[in-house]
N, C-alpha and C. Protein backbone atom coordinates (compact mmCIF):
# COMPACT_ATOMS: atom_id res chain seq x y z
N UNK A 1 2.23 11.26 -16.54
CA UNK A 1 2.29 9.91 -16.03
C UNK A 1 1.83 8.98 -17.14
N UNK A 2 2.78 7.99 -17.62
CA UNK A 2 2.21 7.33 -18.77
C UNK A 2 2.00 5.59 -17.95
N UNK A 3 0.76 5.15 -17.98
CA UNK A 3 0.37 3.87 -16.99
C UNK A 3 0.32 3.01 -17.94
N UNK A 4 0.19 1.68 -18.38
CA UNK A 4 -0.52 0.94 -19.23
C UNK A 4 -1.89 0.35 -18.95
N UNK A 5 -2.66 -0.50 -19.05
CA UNK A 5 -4.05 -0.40 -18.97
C UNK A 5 -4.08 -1.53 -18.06
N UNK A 6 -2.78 -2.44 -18.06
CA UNK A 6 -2.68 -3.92 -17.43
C UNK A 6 -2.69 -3.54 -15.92
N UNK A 7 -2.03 -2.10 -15.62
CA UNK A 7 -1.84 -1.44 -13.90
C UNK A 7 -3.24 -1.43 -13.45
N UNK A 8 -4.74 -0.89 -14.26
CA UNK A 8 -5.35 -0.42 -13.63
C UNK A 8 -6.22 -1.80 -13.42
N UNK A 9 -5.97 -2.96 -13.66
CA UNK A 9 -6.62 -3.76 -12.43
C UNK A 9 -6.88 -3.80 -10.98
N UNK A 10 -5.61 -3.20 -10.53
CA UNK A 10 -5.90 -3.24 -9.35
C UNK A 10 -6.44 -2.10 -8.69
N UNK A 11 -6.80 -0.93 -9.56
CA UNK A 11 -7.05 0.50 -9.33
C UNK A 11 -8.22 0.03 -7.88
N UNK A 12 -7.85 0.93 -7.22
CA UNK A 12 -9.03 1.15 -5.94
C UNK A 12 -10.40 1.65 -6.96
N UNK A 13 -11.42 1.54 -6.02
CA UNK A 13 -12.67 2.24 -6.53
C UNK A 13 -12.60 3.77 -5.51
N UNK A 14 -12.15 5.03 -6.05
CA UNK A 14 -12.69 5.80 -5.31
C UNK A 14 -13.70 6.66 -6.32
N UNK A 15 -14.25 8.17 -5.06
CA UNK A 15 -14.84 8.80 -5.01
C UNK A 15 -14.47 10.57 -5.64
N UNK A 16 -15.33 10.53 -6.69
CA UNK A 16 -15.00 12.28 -7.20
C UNK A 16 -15.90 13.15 -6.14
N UNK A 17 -16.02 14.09 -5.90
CA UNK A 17 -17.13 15.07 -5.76
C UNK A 17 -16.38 16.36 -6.15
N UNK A 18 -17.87 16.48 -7.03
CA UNK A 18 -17.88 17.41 -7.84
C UNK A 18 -18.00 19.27 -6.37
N UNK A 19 -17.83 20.12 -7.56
CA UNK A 19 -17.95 21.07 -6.48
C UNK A 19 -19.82 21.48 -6.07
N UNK A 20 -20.93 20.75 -6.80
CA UNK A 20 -21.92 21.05 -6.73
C UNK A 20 -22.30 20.34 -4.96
N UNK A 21 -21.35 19.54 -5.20
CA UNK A 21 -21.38 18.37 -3.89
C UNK A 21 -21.94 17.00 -4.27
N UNK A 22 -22.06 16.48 -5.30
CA UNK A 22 -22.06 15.33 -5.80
C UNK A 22 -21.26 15.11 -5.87
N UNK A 23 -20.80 13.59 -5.35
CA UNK A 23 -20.42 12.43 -5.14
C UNK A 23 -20.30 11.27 -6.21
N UNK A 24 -19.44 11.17 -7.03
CA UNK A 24 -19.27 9.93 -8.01
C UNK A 24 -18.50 8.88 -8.20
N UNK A 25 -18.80 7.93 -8.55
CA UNK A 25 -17.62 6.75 -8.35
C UNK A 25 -17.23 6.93 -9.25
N UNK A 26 -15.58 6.52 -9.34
CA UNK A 26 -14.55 6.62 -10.05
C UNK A 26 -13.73 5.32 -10.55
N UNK A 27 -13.92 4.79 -11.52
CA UNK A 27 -12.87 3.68 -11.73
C UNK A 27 -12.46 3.32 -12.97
N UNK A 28 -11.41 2.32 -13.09
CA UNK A 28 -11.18 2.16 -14.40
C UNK A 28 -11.71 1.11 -14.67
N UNK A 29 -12.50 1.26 -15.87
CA UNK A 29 -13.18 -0.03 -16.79
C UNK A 29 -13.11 -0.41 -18.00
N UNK A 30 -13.38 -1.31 -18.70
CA UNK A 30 -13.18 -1.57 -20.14
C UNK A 30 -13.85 -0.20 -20.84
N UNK A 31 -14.79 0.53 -20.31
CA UNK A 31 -15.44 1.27 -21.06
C UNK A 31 -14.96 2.84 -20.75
N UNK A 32 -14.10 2.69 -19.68
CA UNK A 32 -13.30 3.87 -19.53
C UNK A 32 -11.95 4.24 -20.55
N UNK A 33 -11.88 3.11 -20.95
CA UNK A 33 -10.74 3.13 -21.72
C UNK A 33 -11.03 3.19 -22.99
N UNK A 34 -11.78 2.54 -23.19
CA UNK A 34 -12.58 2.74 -24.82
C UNK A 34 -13.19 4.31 -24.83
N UNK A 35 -13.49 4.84 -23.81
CA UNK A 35 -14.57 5.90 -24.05
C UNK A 35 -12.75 7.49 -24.55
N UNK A 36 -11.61 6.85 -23.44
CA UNK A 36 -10.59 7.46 -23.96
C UNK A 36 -10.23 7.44 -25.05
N UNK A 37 -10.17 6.09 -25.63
CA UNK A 37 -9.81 5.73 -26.98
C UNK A 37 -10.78 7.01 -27.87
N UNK A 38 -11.93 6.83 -28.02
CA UNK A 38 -13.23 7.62 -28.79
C UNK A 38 -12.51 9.11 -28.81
N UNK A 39 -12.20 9.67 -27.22
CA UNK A 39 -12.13 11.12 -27.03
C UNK A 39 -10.74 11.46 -27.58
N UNK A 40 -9.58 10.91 -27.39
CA UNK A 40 -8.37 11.22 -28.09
C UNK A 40 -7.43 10.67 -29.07
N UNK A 41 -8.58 9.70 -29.24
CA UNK A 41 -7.73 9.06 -30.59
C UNK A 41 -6.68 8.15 -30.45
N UNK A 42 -6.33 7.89 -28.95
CA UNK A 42 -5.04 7.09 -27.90
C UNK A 42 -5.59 5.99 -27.33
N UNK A 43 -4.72 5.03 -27.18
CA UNK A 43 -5.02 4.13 -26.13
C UNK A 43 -4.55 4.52 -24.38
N UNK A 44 -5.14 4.63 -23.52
CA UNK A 44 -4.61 4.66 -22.38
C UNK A 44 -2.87 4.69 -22.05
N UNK A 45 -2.77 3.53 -22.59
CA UNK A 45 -1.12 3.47 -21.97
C UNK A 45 -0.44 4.66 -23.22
N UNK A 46 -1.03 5.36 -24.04
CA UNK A 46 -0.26 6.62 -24.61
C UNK A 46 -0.82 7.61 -24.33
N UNK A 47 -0.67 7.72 -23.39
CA UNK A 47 -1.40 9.05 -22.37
C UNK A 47 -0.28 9.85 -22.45
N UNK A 48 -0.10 11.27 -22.81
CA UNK A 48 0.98 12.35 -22.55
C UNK A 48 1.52 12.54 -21.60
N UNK A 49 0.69 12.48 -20.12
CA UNK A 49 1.49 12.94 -18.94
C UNK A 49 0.84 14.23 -18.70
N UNK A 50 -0.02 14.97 -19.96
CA UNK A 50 -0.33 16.19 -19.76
C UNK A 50 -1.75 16.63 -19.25
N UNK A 51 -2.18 17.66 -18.05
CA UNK A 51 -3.30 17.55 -17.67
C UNK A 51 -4.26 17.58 -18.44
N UNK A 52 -4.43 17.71 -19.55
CA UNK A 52 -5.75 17.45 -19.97
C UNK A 52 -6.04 15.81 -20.43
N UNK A 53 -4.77 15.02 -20.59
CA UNK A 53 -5.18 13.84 -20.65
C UNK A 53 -5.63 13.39 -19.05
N UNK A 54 -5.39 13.93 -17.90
CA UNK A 54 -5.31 13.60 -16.80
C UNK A 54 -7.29 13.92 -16.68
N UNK A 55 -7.22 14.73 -16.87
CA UNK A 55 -8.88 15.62 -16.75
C UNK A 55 -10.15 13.99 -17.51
N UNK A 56 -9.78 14.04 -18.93
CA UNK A 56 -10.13 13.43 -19.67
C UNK A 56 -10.92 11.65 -19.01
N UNK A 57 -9.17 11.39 -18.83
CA UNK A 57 -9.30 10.36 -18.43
C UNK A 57 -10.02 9.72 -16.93
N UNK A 58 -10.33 11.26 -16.18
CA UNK A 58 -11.07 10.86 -15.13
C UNK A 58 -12.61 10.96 -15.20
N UNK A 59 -12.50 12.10 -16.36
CA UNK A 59 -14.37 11.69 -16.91
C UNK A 59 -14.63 10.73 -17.07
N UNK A 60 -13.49 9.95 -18.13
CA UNK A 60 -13.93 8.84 -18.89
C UNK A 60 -14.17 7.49 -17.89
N UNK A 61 -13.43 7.73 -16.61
CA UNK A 61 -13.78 6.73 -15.29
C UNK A 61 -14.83 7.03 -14.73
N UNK A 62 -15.02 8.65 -14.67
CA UNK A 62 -16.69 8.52 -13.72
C UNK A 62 -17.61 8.59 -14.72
N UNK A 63 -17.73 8.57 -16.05
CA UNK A 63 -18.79 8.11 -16.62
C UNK A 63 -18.90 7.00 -16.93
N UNK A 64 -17.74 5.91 -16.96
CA UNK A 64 -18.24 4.73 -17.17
C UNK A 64 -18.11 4.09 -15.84
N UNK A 65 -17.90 4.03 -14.83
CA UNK A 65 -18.28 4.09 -13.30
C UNK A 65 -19.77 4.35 -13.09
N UNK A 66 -20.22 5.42 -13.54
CA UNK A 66 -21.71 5.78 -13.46
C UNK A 66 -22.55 4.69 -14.09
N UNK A 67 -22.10 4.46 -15.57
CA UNK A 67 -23.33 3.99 -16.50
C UNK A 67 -23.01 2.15 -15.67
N UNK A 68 -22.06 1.63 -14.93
CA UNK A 68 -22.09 0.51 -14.41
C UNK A 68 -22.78 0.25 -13.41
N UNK A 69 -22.56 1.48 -12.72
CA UNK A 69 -23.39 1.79 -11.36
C UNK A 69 -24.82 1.91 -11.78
N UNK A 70 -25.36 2.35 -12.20
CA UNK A 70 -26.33 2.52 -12.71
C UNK A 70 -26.97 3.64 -12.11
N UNK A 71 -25.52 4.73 -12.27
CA UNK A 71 -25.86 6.61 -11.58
C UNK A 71 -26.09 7.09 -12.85
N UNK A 72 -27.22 8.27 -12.47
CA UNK A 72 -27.15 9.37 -13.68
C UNK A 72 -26.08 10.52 -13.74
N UNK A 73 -25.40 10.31 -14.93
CA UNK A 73 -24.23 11.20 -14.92
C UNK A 73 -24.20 12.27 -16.78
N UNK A 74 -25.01 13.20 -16.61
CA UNK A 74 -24.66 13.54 -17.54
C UNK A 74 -23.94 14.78 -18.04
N UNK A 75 -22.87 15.00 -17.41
CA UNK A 75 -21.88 15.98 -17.78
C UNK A 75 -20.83 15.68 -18.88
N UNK A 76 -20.88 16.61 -19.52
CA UNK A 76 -19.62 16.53 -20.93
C UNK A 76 -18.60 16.27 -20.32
N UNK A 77 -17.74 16.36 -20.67
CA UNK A 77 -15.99 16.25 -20.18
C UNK A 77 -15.41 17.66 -19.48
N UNK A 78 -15.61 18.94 -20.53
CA UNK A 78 -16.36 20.11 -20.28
C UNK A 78 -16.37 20.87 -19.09
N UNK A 79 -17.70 20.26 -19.08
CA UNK A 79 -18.87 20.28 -18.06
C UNK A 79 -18.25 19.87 -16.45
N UNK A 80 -17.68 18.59 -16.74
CA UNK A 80 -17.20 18.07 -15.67
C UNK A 80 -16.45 18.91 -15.08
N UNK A 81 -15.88 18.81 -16.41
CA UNK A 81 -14.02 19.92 -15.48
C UNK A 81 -14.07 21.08 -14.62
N UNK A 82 -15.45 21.50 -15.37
CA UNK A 82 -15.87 23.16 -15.05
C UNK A 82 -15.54 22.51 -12.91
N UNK A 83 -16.62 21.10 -12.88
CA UNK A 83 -16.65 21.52 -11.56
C UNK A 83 -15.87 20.31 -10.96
N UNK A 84 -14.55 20.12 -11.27
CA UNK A 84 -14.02 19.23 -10.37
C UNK A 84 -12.98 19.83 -10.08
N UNK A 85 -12.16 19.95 -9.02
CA UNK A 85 -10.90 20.75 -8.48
C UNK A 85 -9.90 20.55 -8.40
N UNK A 86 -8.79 21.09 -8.37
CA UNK A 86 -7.82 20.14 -8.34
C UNK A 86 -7.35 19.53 -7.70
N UNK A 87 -7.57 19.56 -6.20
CA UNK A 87 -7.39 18.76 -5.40
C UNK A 87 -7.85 17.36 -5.96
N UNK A 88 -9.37 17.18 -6.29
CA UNK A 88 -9.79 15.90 -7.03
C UNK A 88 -8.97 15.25 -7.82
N UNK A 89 -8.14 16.00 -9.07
CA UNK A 89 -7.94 15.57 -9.72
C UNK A 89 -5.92 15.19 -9.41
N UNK A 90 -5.90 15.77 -8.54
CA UNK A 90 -4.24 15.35 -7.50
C UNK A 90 -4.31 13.73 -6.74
N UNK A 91 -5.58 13.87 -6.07
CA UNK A 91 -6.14 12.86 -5.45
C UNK A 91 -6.91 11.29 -6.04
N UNK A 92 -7.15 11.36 -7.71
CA UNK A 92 -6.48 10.78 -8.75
C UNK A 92 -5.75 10.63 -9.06
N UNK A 93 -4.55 10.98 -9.32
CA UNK A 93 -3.55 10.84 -9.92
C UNK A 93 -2.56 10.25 -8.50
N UNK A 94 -2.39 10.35 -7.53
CA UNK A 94 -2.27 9.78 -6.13
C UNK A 94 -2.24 8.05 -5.89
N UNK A 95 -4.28 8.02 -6.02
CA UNK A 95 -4.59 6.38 -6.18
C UNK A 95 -4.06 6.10 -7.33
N UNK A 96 -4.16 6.63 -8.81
CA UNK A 96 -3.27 6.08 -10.02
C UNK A 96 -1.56 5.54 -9.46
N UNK A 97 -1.02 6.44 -8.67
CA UNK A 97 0.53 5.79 -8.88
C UNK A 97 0.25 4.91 -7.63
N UNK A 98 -0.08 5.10 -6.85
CA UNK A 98 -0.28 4.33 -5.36
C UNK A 98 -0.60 2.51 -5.84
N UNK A 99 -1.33 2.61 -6.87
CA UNK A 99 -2.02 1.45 -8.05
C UNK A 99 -0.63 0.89 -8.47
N UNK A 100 -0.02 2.12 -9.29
CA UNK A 100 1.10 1.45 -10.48
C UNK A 100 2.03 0.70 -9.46
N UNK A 101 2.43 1.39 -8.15
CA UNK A 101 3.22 1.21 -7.34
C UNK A 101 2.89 -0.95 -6.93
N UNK A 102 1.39 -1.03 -6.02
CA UNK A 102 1.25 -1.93 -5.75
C UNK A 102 1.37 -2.75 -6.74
N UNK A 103 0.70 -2.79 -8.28
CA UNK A 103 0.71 -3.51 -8.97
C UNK A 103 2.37 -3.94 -9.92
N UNK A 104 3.38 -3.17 -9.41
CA UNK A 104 4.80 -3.45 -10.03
C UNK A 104 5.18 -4.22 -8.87
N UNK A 105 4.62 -4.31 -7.45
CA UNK A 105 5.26 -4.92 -6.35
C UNK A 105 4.71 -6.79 -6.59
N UNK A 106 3.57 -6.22 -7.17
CA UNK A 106 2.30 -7.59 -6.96
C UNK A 106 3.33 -8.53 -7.88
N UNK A 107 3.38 -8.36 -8.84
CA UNK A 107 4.10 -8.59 -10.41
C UNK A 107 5.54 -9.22 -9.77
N UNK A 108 6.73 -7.82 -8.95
CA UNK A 108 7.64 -8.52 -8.46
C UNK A 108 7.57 -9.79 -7.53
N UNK A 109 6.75 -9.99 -6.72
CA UNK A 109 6.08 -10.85 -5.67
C UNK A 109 6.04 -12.25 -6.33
N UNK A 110 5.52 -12.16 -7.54
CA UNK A 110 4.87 -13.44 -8.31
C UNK A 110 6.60 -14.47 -8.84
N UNK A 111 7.56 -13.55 -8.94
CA UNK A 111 8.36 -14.04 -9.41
C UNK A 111 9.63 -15.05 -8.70
């Protein structure tokens, strides 16, 4: 799924839980995208489509979700993956197009 960064304005705020049973907010932020930029060398909107950019990029939302929130979150990327499932990470990628969807309607609307 390749998004550009302008879609995730309207991204919902949801919820990861991890398999420990923590609960984390999830969203896209200036610092989610930068923190992608750092980890793959890409800007967001050149995302592969491939799950590990998918994985990546949802750390990079619940850790900078966390450090806004002002949750303690300190799992690697790693770390994370070890415990998030895939259902989680389906259920991302879900609100992501559900997002692209509203925000290409919002866009048509304006015109």
């Amino acid at each position: 799924m390749r998004l550009g960064h302008k879609i995730y304005k309207t991204m919902a705020k949801i919820k990861i839980t991890a398999s420990d049973g923590k609960v984390y907010p999830c969203r896209m932020t200036n610092g989610a995208m930068l923190r992608f930029k750092h980890e793959t060398g890409r800007d967001v909107s050149a995302m592969d489509g491939g799950m590990a950019d998918d994985i990546i990029l949802i750390w990079c939302c619940v850790a900078s979700a966390c450090v806004a929130d002002g949750i303690e979150f300190n799992y690697s990327c790693e770390e994370f993956s070890d415990r998030v499932d895939i259902e989680e990470l389906q259920s991302f990628n879900v609100s992501m197009q559900a997002d692209a969807v509203a925000g290409a309607k919002k866009k048509t609307e304006k015109k």
